[in-house]
Protein backbone atom coordinates (compact mmCIF):
# COMPACT_ATOMS: atom_id res chain seq x y z
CA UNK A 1 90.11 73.78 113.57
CA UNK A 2 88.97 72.04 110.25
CA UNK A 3 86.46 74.33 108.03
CA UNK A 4 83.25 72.09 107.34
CA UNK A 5 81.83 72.39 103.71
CA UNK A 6 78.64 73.75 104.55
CA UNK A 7 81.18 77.07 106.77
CA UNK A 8 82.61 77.21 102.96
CA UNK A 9 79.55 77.81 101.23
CA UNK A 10 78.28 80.35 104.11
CA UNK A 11 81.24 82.59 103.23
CA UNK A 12 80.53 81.89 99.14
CA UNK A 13 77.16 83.07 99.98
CA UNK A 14 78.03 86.31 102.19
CA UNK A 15 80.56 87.27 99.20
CA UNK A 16 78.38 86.60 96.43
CA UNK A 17 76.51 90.34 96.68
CA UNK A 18 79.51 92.37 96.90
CA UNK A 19 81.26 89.98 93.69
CA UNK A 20 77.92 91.46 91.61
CA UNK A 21 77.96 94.90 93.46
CA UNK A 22 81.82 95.25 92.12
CA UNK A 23 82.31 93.28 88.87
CA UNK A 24 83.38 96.21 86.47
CA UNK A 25 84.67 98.27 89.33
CA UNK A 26 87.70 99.56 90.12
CA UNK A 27 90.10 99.55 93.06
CA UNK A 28 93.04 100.81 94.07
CA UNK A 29 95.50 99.23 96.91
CA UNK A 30 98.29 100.89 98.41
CA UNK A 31 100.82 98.30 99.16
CA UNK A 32 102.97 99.01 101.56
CA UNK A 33 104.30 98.24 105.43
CA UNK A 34 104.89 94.62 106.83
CA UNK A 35 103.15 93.12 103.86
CA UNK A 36 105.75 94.10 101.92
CA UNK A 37 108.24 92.38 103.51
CA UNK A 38 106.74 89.12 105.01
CA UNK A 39 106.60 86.43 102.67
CA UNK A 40 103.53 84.73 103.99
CA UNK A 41 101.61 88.14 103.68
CA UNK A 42 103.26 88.97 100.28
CA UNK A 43 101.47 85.62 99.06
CA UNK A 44 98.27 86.26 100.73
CA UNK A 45 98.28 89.74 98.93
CA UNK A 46 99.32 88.62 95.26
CA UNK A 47 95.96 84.96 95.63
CA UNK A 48 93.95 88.14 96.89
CA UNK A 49 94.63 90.55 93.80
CA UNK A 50 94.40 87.68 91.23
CA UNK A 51 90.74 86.39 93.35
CA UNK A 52 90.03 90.40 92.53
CA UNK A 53 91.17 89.62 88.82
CA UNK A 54 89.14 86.37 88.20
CA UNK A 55 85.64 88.14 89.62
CA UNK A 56 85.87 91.06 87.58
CA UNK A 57 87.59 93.30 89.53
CA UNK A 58 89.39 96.13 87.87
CA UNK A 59 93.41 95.83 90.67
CA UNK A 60 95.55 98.66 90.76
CA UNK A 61 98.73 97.91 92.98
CA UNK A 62 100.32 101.05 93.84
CA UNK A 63 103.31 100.52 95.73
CA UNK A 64 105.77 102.00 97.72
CA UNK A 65 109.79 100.76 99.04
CA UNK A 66 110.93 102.35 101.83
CA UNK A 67 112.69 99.84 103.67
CA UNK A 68 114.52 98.73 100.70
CA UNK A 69 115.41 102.25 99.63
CA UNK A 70 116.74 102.33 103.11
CA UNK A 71 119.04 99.65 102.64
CA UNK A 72 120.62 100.84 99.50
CA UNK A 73 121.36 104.03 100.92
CA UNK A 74 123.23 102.21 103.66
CA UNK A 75 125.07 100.33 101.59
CA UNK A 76 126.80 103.28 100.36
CA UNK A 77 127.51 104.89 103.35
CA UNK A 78 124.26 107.50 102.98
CA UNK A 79 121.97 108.50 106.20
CA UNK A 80 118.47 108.72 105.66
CA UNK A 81 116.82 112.06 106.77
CA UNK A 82 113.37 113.06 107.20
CA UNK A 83 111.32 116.38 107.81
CA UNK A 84 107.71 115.75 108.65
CA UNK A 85 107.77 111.79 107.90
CA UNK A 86 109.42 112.88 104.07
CA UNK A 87 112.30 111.26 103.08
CA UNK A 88 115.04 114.50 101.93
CA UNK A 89 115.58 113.25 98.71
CA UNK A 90 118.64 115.34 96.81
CA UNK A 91 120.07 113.93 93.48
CA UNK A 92 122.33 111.21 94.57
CA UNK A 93 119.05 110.20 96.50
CA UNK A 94 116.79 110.41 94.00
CA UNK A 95 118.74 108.34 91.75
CA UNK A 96 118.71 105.31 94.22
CA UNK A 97 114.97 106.06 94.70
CA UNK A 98 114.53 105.53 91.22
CA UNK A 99 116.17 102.27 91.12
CA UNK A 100 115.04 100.68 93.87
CA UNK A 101 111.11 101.66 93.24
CA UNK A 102 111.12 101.91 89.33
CA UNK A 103 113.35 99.12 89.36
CA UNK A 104 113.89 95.83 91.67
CA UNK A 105 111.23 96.50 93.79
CA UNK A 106 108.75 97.01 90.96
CA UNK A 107 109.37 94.30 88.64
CA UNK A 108 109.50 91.59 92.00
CA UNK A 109 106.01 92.30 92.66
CA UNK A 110 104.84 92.05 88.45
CA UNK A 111 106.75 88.47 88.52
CA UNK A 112 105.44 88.13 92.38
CA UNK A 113 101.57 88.32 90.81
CA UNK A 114 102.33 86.52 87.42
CA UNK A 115 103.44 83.87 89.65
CA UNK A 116 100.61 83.82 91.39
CA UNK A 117 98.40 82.97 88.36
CA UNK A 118 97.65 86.84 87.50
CA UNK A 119 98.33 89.21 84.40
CA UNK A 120 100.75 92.46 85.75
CA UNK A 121 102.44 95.13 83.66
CA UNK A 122 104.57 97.14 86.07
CA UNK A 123 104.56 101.14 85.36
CA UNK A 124 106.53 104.07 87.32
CA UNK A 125 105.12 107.70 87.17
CA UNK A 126 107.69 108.26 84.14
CA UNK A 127 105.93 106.07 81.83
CA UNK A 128 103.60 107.91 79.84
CA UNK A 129 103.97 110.59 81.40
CA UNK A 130 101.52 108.65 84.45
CA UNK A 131 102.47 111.11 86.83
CA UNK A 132 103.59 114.56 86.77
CA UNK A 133 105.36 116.98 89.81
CA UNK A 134 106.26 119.66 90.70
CA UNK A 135 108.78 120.28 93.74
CA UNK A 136 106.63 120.29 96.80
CA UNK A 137 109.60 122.02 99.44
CA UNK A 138 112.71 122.97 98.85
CA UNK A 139 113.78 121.86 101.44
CA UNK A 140 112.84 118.28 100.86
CA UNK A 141 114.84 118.49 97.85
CA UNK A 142 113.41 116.28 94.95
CA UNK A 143 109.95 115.09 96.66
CA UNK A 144 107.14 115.65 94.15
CA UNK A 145 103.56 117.23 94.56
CA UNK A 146 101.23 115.82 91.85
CA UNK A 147 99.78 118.12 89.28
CA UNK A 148 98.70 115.58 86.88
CA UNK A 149 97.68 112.45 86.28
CA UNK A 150 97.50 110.04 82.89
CA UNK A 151 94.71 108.08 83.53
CA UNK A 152 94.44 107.03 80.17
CA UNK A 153 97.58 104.73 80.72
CA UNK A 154 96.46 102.70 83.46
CA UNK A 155 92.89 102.22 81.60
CA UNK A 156 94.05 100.61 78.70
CA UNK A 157 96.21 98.09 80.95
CA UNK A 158 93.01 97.55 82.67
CA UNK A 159 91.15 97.22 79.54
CA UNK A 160 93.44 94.43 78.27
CA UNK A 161 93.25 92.70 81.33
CA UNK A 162 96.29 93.49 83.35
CA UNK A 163 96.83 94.53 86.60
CA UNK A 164 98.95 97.78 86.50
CA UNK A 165 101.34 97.92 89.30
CA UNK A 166 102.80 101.37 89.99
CA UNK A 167 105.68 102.63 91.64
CA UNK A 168 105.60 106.24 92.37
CA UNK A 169 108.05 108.40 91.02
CA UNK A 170 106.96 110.93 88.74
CA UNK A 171 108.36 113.16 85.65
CA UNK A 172 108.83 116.81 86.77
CA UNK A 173 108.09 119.84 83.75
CA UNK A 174 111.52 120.38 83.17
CA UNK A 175 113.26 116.68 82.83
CA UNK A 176 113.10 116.35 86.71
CA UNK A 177 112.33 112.67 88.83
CA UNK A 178 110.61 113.28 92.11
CA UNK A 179 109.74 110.54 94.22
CA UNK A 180 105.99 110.74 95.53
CA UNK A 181 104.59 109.43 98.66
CA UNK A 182 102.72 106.28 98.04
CA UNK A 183 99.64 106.96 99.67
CA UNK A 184 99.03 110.64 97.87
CA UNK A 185 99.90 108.78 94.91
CA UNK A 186 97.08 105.91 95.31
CA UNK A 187 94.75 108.62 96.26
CA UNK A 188 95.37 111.19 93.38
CA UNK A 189 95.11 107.97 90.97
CA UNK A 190 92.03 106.91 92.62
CA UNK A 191 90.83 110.11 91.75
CA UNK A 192 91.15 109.98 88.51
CA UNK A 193 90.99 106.86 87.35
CA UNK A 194 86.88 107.24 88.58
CA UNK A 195 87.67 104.46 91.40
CA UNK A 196 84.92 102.71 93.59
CA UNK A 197 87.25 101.79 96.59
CA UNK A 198 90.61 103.33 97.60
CA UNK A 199 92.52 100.83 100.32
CA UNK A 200 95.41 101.62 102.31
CA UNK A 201 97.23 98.51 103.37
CA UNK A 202 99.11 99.50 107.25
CA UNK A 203 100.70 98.20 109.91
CA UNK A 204 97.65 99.31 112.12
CA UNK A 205 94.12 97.68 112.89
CA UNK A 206 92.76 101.63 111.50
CA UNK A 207 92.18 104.55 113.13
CA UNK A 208 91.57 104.03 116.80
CA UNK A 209 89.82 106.01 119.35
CA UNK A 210 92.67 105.07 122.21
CA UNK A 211 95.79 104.90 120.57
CA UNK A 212 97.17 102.21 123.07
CA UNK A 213 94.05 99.93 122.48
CA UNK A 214 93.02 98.08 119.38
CA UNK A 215 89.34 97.39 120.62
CA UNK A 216 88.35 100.74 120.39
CA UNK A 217 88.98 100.84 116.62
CA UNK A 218 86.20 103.07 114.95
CA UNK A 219 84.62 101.38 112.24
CA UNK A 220 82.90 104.09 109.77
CA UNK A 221 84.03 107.78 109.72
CA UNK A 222 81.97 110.72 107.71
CA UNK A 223 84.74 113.00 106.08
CA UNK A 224 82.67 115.71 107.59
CA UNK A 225 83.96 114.40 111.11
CA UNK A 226 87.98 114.50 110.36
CA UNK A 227 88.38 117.82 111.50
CA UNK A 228 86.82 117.17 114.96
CA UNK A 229 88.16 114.09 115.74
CA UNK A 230 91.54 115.78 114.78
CA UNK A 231 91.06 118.59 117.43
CA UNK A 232 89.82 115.75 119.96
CA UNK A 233 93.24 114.12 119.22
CA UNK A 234 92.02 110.75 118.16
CA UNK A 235 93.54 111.52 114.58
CA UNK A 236 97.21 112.34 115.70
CA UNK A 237 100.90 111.52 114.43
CA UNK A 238 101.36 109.23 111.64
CA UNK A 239 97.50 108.95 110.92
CA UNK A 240 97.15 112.64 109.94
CA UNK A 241 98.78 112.09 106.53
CA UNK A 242 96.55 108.99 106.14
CA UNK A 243 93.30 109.80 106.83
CA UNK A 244 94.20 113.63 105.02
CA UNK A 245 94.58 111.40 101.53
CA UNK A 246 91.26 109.22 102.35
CA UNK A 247 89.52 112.52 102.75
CA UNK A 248 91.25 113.72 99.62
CA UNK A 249 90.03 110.75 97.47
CA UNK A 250 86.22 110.93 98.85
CA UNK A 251 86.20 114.63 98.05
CA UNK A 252 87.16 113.96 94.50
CA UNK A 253 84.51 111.36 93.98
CA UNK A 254 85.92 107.87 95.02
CA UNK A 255 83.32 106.16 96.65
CA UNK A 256 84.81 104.94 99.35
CA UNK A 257 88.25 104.58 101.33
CA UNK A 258 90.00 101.80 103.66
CA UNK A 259 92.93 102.21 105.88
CA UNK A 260 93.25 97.81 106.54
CA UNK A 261 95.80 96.61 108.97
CA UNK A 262 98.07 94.39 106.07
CA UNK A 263 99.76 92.31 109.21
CA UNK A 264 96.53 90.02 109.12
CA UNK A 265 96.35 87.74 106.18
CA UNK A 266 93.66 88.16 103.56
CA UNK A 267 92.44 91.18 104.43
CA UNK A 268 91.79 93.10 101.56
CA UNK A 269 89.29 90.12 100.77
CA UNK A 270 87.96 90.44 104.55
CA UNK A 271 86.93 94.22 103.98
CA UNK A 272 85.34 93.73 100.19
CA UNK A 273 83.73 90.38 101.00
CA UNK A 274 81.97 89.82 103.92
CA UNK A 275 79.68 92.41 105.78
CA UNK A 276 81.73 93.33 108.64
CA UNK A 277 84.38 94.49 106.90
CA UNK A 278 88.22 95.26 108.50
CA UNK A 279 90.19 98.15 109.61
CA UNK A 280 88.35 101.98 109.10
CA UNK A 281 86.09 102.91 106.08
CA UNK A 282 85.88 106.82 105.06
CA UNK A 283 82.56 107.68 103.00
């Protein structure tokens, strides 16, 4: 179906409030899922971030790599284990962790965006000290709880007009690495970075009232609500850790967080740019 010029300047229109209402602002994307790994989405996401750039937009692209730390650990003969969707991470582990994230999969996405017509300095929680851990089980071995964030780092990227990409390991006290989850990560540096919008990027429509049915997505959710809709079992499984980091950014003064399916193209520009929005907004 062919897009008439006057449907182009509806949508230039819709978007032009929210370019004003978030020139100057910050936000933070957790990259992660399918649209890491599809090439047509991995395009999509790099024109959206440097769109982001062009209006004014303060981008931070904090990523994750599980599929590719997967695959190194195959290829020498290691099993991946996990304990309460945490991947055991002892020092052989760690090391690969390190490589893959701080590493290839890092500097792909800084040459991915620069590609793509945008300015990227990629960073890992090492540099700077950006992030700082301490052990968060033993029994997950070297998987880090975050005590402390350098904000000051990712500011003055910002400030020169780069998009700072972030792959989340992080410096432990004592000359430790820990590798982070991605999503506590994006939250904690939502935090406190002062961030307007926190946006998970998924391989689900949001958070769902039937599981099995992706009409009955709910839209808007108070933090106030979580802990009922928990005990109702509509927050269940794999969500849990989501919507507990949302909550966690809100409470420490981010204005507002997205979990956004990343499967559908464009998205992140769907859910800052036109009034409906995409996916399920915590306030």
């Amino acid at each position: 179906m062919e897009i008439s010029n006057n449907d182009r300047a509806q949508v230039l229109v819709q978007a032009l409030p929210y370019i004003k209402r978030y020139a100057g602002q910050t936000v933070v994307v957790k990259y992660g899922g399918n649209a890491m790994l599809d090439e047509e989405l991995k395009s999509a996401v790099m024109s959206d971030i440097v769109l982001m750039q062009l209006v004014g937009i303060n981008v931070v692209l904090v990523h994750g790599g599980g599929p590719e730390i997967n695959a190194m650990l195959q290829k020498i003969g290691k099993e991946s284990r996990f304990i309460g969707g945490m991947r055991c991470t002892d020092g052989e582990t760690i090391e690969i962790v390190q490589q893959v994230l701080a590493g290839k999969v890092n500097k792909d996405l800084v040459q991915l965006l620069e590609n793509a017509g945008g300015k990227a300095v990629g960073l890992c929680g090492l540099d700077g000290s950006l992030l700082k851990a301490d052990m968060l089980e033993e029994d997950l071995g070297f998987v880090g709880e975050i005590r402390e964030v350098n904000a000051e780092i990712i500011h003055n990227a910002a400030k020169s007009g780069y998009v700072p990409i972030v792959s989340t390991v992080a410096a432990g006290y004592h000359g430790e690495v820990y590798n982070v989850n991605a999503d506590i990560a994006a939250a904690r540096i939502a935090a406190e970075i002062g961030a307007m919008k926190l946006i998970l990027m998924t391989d689900v429509r949001g958070l769902l009232r039937d599981k099995d049915d992706e009409a009955t997505i709910i839209p808007v959710v108070n933090v106030s609500d979580v802990n009922r809709l928990k005990k109702e079992g509509i927050i269940s499984g794999g969500m849990i850790p989501k919507i507990d980091c949302c909550v966690d950014a809100v409470r420490r003064g981010v204005g507002r967080a997205h979990i956004i399916d990343g499967r559908i193209p464009h998205s992140i520009l769907v859910e800052l740019f036109t009034d409906e929005g995409i996916g399920t907004m915590l306030y």
